[in-house]
PDB file of N, CA and C in Angstrom:
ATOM      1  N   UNK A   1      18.845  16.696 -29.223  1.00  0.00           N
ATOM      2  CA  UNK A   1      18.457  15.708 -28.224  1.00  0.00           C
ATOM      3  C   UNK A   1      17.596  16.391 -27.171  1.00  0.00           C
ATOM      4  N   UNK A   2      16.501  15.939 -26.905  1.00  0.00           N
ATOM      5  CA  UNK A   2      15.614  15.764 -25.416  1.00  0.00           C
ATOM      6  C   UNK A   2      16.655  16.484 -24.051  1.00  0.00           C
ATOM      7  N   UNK A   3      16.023  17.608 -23.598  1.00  0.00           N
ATOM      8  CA  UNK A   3      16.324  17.593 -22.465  1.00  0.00           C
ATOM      9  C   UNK A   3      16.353  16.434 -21.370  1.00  0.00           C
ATOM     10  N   UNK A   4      17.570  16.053 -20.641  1.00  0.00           N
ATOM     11  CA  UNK A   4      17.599  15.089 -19.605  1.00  0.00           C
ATOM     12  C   UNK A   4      17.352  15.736 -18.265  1.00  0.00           C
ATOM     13  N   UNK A   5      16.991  14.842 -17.538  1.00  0.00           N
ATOM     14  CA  UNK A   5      16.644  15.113 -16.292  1.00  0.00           C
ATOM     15  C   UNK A   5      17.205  13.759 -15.544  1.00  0.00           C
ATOM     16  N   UNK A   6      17.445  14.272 -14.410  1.00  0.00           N
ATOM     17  CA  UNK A   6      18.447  13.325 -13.427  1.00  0.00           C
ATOM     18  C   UNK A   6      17.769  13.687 -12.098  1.00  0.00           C
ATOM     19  N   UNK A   7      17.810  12.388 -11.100  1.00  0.00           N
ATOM     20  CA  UNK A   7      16.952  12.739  -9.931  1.00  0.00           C
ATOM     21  C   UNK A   7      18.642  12.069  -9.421  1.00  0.00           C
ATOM     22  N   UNK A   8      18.966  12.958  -8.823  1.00  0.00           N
ATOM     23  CA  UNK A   8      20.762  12.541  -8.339  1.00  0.00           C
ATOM     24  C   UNK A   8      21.135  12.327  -6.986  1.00  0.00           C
ATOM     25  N   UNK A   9      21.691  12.379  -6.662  1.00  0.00           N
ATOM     26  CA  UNK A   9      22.752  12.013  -5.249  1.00  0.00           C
ATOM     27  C   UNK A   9      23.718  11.477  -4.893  1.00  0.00           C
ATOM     28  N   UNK A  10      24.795  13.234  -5.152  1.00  0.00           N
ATOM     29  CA  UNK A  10      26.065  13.156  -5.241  1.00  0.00           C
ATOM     30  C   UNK A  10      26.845  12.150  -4.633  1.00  0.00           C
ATOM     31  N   UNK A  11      26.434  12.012  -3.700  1.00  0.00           N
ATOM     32  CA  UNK A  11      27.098  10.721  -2.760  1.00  0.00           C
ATOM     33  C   UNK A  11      26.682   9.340  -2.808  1.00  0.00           C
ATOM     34  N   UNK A  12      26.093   8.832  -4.207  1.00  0.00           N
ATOM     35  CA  UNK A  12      26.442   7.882  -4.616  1.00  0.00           C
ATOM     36  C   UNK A  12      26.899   7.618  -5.964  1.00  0.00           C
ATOM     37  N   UNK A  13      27.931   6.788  -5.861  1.00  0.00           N
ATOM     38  CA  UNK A  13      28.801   6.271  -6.695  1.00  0.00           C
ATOM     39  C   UNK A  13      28.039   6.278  -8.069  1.00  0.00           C
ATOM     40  N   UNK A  14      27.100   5.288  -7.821  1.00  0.00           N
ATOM     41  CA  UNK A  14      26.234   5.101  -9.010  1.00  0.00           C
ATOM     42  C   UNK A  14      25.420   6.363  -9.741  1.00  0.00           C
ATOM     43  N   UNK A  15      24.977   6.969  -8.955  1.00  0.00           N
ATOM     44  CA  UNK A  15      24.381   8.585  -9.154  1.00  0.00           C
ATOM     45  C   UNK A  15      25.060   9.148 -10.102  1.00  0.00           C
ATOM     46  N   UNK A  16      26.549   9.271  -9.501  1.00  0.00           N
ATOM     47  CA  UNK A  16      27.472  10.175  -9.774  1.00  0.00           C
ATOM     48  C   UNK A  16      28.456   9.801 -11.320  1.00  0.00           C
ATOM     49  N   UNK A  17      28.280   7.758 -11.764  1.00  0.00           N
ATOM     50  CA  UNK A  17      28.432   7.743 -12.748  1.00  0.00           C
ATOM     51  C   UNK A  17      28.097   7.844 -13.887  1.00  0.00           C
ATOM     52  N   UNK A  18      26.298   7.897 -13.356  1.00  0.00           N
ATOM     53  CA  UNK A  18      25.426   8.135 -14.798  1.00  0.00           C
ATOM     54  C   UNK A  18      25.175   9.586 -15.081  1.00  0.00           C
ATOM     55  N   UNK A  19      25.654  10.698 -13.724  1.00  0.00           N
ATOM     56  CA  UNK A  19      26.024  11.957 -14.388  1.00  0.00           C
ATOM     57  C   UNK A  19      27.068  11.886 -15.481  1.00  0.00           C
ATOM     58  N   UNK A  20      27.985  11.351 -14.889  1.00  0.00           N
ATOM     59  CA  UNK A  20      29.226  11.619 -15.948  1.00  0.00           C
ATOM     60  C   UNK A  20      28.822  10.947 -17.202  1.00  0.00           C
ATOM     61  N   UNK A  21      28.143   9.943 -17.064  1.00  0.00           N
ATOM     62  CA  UNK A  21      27.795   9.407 -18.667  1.00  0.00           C
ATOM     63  C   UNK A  21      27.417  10.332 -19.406  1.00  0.00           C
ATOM     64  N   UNK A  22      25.975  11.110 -19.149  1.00  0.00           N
ATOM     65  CA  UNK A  22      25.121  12.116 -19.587  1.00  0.00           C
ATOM     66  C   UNK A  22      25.746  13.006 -20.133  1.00  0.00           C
ATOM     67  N   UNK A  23      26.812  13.478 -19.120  1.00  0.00           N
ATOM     68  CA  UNK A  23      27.816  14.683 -19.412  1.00  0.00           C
ATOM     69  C   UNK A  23      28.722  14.294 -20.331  1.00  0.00           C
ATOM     70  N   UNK A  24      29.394  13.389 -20.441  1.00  0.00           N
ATOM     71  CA  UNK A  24      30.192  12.780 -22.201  1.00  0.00           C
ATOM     72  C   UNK A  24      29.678  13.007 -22.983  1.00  0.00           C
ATOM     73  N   UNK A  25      28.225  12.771 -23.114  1.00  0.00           N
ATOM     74  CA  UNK A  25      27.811  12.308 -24.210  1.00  0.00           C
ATOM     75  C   UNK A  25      26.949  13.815 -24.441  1.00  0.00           C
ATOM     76  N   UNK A  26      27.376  14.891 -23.958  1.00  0.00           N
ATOM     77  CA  UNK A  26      26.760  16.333 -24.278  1.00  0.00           C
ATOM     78  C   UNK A  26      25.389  16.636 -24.116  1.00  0.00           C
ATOM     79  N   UNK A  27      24.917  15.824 -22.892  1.00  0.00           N
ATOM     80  CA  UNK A  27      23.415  15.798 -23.329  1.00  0.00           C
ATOM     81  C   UNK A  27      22.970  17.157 -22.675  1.00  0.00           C
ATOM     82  N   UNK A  28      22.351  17.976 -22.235  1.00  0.00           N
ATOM     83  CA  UNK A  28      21.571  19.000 -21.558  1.00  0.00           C
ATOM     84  C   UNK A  28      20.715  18.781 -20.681  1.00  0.00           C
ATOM     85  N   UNK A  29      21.687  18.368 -19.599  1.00  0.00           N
ATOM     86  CA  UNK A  29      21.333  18.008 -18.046  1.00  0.00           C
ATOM     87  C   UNK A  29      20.543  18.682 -17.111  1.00  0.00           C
ATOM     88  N   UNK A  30      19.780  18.123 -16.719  1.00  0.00           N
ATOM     89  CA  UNK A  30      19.016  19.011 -15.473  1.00  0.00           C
ATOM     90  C   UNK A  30      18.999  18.609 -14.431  1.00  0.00           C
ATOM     91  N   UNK A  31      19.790  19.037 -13.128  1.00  0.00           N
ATOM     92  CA  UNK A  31      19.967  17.616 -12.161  1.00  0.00           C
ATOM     93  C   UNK A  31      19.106  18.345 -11.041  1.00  0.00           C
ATOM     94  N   UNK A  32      18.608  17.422 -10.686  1.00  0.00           N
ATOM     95  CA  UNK A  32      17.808  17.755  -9.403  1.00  0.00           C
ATOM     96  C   UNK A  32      18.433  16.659  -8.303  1.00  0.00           C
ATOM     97  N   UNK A  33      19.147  17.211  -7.261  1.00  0.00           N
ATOM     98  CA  UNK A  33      19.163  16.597  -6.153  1.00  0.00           C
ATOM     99  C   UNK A  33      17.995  16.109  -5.615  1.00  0.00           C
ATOM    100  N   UNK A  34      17.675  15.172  -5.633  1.00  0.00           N
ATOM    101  CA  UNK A  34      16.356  14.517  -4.758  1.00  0.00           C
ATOM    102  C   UNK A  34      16.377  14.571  -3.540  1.00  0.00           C
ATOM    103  N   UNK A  35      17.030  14.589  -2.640  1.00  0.00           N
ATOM    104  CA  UNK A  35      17.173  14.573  -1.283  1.00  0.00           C
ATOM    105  C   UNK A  35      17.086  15.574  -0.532  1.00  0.00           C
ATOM    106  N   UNK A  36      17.345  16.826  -1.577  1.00  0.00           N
ATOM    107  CA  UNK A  36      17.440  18.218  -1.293  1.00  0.00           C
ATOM    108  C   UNK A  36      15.605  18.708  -2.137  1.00  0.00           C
ATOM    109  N   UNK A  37      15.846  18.766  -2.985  1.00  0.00           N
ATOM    110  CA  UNK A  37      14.351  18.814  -3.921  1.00  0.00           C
ATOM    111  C   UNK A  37      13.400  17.411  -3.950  1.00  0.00           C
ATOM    112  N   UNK A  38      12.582  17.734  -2.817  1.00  0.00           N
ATOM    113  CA  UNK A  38      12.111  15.998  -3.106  1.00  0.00           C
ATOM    114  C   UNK A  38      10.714  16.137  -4.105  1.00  0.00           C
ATOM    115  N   UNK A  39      10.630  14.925  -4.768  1.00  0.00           N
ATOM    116  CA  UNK A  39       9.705  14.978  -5.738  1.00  0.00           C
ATOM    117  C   UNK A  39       8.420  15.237  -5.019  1.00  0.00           C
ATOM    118  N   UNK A  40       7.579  16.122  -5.557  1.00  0.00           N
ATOM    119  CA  UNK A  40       5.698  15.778  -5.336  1.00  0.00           C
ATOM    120  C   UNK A  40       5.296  14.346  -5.421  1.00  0.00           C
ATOM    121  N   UNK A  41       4.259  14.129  -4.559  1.00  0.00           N
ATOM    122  CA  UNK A  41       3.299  12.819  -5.095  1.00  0.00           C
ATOM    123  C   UNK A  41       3.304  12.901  -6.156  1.00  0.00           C
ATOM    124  N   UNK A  42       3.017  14.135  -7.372  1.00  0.00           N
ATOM    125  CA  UNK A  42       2.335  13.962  -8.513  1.00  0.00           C
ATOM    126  C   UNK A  42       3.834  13.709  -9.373  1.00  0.00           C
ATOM    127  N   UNK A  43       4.864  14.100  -8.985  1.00  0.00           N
ATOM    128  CA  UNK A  43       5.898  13.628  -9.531  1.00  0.00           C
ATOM    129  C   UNK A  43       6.362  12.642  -9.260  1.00  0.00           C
ATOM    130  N   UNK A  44       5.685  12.229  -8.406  1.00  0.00           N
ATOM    131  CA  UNK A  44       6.913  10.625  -8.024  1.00  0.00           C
ATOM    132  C   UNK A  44       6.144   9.724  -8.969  1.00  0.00           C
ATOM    133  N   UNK A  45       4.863   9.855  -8.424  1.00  0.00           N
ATOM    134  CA  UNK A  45       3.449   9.004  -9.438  1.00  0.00           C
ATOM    135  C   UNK A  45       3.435   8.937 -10.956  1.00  0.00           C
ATOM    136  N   UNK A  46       4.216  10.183 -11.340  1.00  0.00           N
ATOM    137  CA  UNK A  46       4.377  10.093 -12.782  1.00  0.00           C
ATOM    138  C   UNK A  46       5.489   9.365 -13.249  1.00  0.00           C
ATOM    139  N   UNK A  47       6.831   9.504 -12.409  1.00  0.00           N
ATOM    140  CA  UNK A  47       8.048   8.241 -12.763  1.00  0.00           C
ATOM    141  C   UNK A  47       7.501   6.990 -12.393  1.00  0.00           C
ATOM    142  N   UNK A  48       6.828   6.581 -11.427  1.00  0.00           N
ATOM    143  CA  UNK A  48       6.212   5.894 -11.298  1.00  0.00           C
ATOM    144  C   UNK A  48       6.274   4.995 -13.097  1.00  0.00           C
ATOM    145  N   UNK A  49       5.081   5.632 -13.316  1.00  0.00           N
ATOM    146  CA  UNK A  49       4.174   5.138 -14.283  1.00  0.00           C
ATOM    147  C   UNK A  49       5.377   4.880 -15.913  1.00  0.00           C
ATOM    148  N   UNK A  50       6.032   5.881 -15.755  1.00  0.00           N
ATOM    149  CA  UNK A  50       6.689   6.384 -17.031  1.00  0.00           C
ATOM    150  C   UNK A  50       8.168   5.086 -16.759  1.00  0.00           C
ATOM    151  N   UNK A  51       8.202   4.686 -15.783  1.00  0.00           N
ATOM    152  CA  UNK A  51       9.527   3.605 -15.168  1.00  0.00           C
ATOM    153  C   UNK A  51       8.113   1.863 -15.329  1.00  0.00           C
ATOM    154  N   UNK A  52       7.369   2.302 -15.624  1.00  0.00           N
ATOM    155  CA  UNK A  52       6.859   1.068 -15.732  1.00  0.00           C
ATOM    156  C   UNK A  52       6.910   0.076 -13.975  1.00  0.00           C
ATOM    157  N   UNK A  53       6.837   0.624 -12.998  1.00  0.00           N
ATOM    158  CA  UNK A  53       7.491   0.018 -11.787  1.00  0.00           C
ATOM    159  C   UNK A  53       5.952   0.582 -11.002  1.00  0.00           C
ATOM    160  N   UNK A  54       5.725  -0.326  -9.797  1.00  0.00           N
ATOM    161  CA  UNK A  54       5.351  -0.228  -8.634  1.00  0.00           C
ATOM    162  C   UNK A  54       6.243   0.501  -7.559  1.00  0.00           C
ATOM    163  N   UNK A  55       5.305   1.532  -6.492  1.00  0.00           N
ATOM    164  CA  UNK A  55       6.528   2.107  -5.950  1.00  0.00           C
ATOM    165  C   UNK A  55       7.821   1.185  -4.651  1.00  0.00           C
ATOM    166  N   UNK A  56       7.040  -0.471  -4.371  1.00  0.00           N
ATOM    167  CA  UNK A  56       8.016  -1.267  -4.065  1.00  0.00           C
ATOM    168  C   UNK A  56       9.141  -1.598  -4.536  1.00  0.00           C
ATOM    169  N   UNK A  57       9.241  -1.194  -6.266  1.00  0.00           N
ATOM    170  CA  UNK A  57       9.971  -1.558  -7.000  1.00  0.00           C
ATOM    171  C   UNK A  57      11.098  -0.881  -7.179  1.00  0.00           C
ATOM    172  N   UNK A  58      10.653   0.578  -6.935  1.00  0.00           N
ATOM    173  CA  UNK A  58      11.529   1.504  -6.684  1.00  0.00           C
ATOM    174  C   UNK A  58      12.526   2.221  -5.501  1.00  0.00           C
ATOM    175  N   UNK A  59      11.882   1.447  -4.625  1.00  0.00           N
ATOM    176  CA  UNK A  59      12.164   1.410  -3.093  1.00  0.00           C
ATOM    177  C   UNK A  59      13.703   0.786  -2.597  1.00  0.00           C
ATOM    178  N   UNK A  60      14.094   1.504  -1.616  1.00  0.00           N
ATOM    179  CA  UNK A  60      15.443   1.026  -1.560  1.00  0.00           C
ATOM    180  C   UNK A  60      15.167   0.544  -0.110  1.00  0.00           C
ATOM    181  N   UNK A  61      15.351  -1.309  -0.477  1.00  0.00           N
ATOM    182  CA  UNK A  61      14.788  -1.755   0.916  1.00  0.00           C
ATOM    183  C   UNK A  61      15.768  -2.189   1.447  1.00  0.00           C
ATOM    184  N   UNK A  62      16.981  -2.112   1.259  1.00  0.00           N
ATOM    185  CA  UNK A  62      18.070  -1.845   2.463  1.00  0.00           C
ATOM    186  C   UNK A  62      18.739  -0.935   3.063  1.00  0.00           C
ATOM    187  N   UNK A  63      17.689   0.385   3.253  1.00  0.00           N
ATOM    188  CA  UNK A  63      17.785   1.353   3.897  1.00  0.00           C
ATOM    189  C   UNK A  63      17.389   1.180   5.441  1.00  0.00           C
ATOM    190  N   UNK A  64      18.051   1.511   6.610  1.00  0.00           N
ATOM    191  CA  UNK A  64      16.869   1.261   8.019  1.00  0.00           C
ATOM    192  C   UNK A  64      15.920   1.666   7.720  1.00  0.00           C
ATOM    193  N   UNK A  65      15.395   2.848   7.241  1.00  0.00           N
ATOM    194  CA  UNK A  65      14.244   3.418   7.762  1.00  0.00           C
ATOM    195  C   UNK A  65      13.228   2.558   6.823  1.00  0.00           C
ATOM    196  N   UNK A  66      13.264   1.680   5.779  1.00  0.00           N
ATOM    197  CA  UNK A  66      12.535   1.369   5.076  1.00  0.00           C
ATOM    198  C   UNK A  66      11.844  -0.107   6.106  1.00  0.00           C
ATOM    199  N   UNK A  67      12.670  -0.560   7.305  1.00  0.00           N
ATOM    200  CA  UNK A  67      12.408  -1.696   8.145  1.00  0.00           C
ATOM    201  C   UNK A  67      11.814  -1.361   9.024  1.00  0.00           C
ATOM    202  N   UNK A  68      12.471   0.341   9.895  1.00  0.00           N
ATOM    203  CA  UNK A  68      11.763   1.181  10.842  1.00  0.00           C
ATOM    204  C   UNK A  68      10.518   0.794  10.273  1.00  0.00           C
ATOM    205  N   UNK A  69       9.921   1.189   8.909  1.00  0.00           N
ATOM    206  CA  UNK A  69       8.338   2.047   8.647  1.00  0.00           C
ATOM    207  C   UNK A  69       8.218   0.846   8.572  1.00  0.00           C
ATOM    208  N   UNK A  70       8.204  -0.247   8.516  1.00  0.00           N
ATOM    209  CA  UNK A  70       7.601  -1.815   8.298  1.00  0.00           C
ATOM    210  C   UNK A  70       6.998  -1.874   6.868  1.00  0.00           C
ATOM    211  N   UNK A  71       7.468  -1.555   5.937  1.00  0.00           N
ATOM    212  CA  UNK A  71       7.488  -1.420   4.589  1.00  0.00           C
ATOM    213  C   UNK A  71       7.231  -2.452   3.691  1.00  0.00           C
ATOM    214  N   UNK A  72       8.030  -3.648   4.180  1.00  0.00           N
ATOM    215  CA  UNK A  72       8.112  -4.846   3.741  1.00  0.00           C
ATOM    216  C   UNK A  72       6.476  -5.737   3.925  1.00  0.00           C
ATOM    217  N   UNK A  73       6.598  -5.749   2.577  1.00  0.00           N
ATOM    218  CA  UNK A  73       5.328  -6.514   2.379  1.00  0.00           C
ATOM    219  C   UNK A  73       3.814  -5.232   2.166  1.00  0.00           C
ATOM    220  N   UNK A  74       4.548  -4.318   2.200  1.00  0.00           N
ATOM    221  CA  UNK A  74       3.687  -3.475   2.112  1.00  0.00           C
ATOM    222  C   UNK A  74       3.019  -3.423   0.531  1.00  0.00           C
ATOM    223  N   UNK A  75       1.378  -2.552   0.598  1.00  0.00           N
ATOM    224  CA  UNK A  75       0.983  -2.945  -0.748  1.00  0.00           C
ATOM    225  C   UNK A  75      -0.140  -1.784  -1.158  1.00  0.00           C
ATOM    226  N   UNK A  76      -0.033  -0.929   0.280  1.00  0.00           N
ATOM    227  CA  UNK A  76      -1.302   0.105  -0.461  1.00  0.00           C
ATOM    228  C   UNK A  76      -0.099   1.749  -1.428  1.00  0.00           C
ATOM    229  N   UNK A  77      -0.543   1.609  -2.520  1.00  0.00           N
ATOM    230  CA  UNK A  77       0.135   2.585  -3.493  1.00  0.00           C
ATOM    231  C   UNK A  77       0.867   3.644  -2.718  1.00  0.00           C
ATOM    232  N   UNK A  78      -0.587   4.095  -2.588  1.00  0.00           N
ATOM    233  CA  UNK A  78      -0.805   5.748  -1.598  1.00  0.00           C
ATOM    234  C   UNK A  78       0.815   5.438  -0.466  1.00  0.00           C
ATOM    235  N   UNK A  79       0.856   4.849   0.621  1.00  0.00           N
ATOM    236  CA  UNK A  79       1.431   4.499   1.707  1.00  0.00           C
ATOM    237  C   UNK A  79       3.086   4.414   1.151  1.00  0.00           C
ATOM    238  N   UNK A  80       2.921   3.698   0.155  1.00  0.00           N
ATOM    239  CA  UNK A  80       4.388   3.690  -0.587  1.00  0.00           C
ATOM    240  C   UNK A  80       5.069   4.880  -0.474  1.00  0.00           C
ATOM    241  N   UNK A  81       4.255   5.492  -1.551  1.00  0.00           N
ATOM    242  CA  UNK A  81       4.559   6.813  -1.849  1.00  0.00           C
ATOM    243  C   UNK A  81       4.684   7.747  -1.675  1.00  0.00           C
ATOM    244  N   UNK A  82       4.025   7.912  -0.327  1.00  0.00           N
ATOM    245  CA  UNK A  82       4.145   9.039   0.819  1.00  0.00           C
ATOM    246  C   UNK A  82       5.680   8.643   1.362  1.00  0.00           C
ATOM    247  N   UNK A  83       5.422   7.598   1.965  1.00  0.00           N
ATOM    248  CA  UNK A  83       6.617   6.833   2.962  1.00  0.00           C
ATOM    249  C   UNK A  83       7.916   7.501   1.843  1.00  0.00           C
ATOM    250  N   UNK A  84       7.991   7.550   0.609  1.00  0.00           N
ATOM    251  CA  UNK A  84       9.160   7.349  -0.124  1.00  0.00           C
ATOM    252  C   UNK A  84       9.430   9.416  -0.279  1.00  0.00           C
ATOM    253  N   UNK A  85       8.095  10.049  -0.073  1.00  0.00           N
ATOM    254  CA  UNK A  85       8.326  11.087  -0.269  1.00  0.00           C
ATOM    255  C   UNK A  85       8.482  12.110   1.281  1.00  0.00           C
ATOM    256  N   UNK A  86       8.229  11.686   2.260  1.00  0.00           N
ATOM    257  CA  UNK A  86       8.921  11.424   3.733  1.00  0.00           C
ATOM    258  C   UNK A  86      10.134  11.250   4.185  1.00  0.00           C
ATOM    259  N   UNK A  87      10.740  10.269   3.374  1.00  0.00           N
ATOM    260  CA  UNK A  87      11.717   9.279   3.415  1.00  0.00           C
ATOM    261  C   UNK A  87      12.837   9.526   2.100  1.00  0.00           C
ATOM    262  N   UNK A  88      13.092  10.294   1.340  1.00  0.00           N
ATOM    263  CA  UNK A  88      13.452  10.180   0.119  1.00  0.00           C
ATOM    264  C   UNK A  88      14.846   9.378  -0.386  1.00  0.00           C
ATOM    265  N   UNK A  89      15.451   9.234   0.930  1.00  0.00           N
ATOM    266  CA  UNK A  89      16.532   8.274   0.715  1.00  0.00           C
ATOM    267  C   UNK A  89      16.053   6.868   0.306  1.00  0.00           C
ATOM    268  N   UNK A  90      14.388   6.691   0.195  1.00  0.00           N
ATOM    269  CA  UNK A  90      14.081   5.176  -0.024  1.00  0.00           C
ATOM    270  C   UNK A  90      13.650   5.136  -1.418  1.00  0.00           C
ATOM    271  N   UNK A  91      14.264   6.377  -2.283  1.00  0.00           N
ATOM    272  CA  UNK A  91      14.037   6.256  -3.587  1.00  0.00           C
ATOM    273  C   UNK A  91      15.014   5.729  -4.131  1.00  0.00           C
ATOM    274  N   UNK A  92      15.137   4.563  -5.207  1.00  0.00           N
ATOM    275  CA  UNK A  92      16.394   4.158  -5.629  1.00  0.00           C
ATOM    276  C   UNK A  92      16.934   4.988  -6.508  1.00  0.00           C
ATOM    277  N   UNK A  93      17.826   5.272  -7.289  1.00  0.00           N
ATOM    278  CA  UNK A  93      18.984   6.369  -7.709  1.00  0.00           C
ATOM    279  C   UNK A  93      20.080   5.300  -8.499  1.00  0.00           C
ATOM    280  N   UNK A  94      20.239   6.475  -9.664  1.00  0.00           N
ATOM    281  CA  UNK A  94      19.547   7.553 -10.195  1.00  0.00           C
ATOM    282  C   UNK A  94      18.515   7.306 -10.947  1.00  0.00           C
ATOM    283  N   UNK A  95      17.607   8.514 -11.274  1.00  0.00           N
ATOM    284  CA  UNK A  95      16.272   8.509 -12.081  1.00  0.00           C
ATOM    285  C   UNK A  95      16.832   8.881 -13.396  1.00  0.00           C
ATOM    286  N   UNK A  96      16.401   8.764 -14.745  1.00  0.00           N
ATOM    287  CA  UNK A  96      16.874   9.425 -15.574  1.00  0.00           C
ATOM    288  C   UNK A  96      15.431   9.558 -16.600  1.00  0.00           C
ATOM    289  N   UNK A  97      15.188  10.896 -16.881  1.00  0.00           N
ATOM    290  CA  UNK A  97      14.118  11.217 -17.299  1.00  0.00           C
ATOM    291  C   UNK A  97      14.488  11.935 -19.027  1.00  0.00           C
ATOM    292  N   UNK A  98      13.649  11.327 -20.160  1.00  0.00           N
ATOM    293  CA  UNK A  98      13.955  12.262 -21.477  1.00  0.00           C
ATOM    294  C   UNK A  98      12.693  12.374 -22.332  1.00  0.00           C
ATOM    295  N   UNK A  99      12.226  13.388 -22.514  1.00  0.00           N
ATOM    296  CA  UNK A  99      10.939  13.282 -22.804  1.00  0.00           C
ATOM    297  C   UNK A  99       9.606  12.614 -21.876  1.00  0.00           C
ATOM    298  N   UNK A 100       8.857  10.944 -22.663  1.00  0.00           N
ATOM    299  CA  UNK A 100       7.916  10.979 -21.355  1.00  0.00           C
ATOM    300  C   UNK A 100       8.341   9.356 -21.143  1.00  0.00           C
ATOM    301  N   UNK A 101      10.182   9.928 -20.972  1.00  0.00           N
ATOM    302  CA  UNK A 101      10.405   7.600 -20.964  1.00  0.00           C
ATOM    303  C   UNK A 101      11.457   8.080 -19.654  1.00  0.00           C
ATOM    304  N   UNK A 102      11.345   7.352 -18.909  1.00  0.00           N
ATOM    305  CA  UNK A 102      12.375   7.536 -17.858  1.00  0.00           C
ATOM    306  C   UNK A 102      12.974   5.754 -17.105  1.00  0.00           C
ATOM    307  N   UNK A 103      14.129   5.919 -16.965  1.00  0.00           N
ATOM    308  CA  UNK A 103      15.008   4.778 -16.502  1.00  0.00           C
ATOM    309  C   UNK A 103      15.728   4.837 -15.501  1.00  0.00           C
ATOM    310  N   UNK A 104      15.643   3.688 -14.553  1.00  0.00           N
ATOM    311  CA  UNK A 104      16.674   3.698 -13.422  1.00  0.00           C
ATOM    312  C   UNK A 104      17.735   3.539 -13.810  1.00  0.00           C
ATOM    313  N   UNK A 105      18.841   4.507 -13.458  1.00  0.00           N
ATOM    314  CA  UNK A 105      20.410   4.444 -14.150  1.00  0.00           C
ATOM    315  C   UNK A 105      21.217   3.355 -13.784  1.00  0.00           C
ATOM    316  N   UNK A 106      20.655   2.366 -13.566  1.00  0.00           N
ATOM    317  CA  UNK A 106      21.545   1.177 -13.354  1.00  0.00           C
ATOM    318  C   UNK A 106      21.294  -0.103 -13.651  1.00  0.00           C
ATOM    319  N   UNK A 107      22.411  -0.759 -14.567  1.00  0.00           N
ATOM    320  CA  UNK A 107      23.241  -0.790 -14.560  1.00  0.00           C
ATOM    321  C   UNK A 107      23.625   0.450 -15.384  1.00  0.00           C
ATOM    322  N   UNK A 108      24.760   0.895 -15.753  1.00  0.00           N
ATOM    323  CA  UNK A 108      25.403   1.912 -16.150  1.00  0.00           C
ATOM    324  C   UNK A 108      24.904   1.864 -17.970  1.00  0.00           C
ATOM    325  N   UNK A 109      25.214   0.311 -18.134  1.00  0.00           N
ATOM    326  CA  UNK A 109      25.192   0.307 -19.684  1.00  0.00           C
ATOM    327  C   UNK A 109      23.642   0.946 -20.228  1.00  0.00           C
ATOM    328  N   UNK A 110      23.022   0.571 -19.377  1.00  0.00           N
ATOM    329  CA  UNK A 110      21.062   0.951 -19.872  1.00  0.00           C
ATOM    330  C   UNK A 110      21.216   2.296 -19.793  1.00  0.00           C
ATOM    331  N   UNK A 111      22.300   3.511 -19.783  1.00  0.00           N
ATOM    332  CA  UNK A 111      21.722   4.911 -20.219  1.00  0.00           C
ATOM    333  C   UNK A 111      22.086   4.938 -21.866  1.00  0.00           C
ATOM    334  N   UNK A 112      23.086   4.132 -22.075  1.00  0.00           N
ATOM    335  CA  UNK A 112      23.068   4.448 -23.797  1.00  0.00           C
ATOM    336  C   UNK A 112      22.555   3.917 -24.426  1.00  0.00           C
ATOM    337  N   UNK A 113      22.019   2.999 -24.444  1.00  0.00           N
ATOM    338  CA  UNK A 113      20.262   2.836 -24.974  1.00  0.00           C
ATOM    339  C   UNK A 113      19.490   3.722 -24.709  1.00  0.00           C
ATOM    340  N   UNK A 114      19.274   3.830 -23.289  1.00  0.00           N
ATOM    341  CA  UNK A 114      18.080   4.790 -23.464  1.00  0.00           C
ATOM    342  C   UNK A 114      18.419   6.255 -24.177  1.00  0.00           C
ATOM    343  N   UNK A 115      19.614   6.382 -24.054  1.00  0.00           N
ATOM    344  CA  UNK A 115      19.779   7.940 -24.179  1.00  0.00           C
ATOM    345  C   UNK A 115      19.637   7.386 -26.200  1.00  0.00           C
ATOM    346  N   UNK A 116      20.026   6.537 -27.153  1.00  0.00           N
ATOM    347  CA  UNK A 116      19.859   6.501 -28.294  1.00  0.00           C
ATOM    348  C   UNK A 116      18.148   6.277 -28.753  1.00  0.00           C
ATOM    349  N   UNK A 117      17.419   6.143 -27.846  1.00  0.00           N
ATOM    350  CA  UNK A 117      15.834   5.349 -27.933  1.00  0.00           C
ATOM    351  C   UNK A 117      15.291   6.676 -28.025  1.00  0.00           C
TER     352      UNK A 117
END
């Protein structure tokens, strides 16, 4: 199996269950704390693309700071994506990366698909 990659944060629930999925199922984890390791533009831009998502889409807009930056309704790429790499708590979680297909880990059930795809 594909090396996995996980964009994590231990302190959420959800984060912390699609580790443990990964980890059942023996996969060869690579976890990157995001909050601690924050992605490059050129990395965020590439989940981006590889998540099939706009970076609004990925955005966690019930964060304050995502209301602070006046975010909402926002639409230039660039601005997103800075703001989110500034901001990295306004990335939603978890990322799950295998090869060049990557999925937001939630709901829980969409990693064993992806992890069989």
């Amino acid at each position: 199996m594909n090396e996995i990659t996980i964009w994590h944060n231990p302190r959420c629930t959800k984060s912390r269950e699609a580790l443990a999925i990964l980890e059942e199922k023996n996969c060869d984890v690579q976890v990157i704390k995001y909050l601690d390791t924050v992605p490059t533009k050129d990395e965020l831009t590439t989940a981006l693309t590889m998540l099939g998502m706009n970076p609004q889409e990925l955005m966690r807009t019930t964060e304050a700071i995502y209301k602070e930056l006046g975010l909402k309704g926002e639409t230039d790429y660039d601005k997103l994506v800075d703001a989110m790499i500034a901001n990295p708590k306004l990335i939603q979680r978890p990322v799950i990366f295998k090869g060049n297909q990557a999925i937001l880990g939630r709901p829980k059930e969409n990693i064993a698909k992806f992890l069989n795809s």
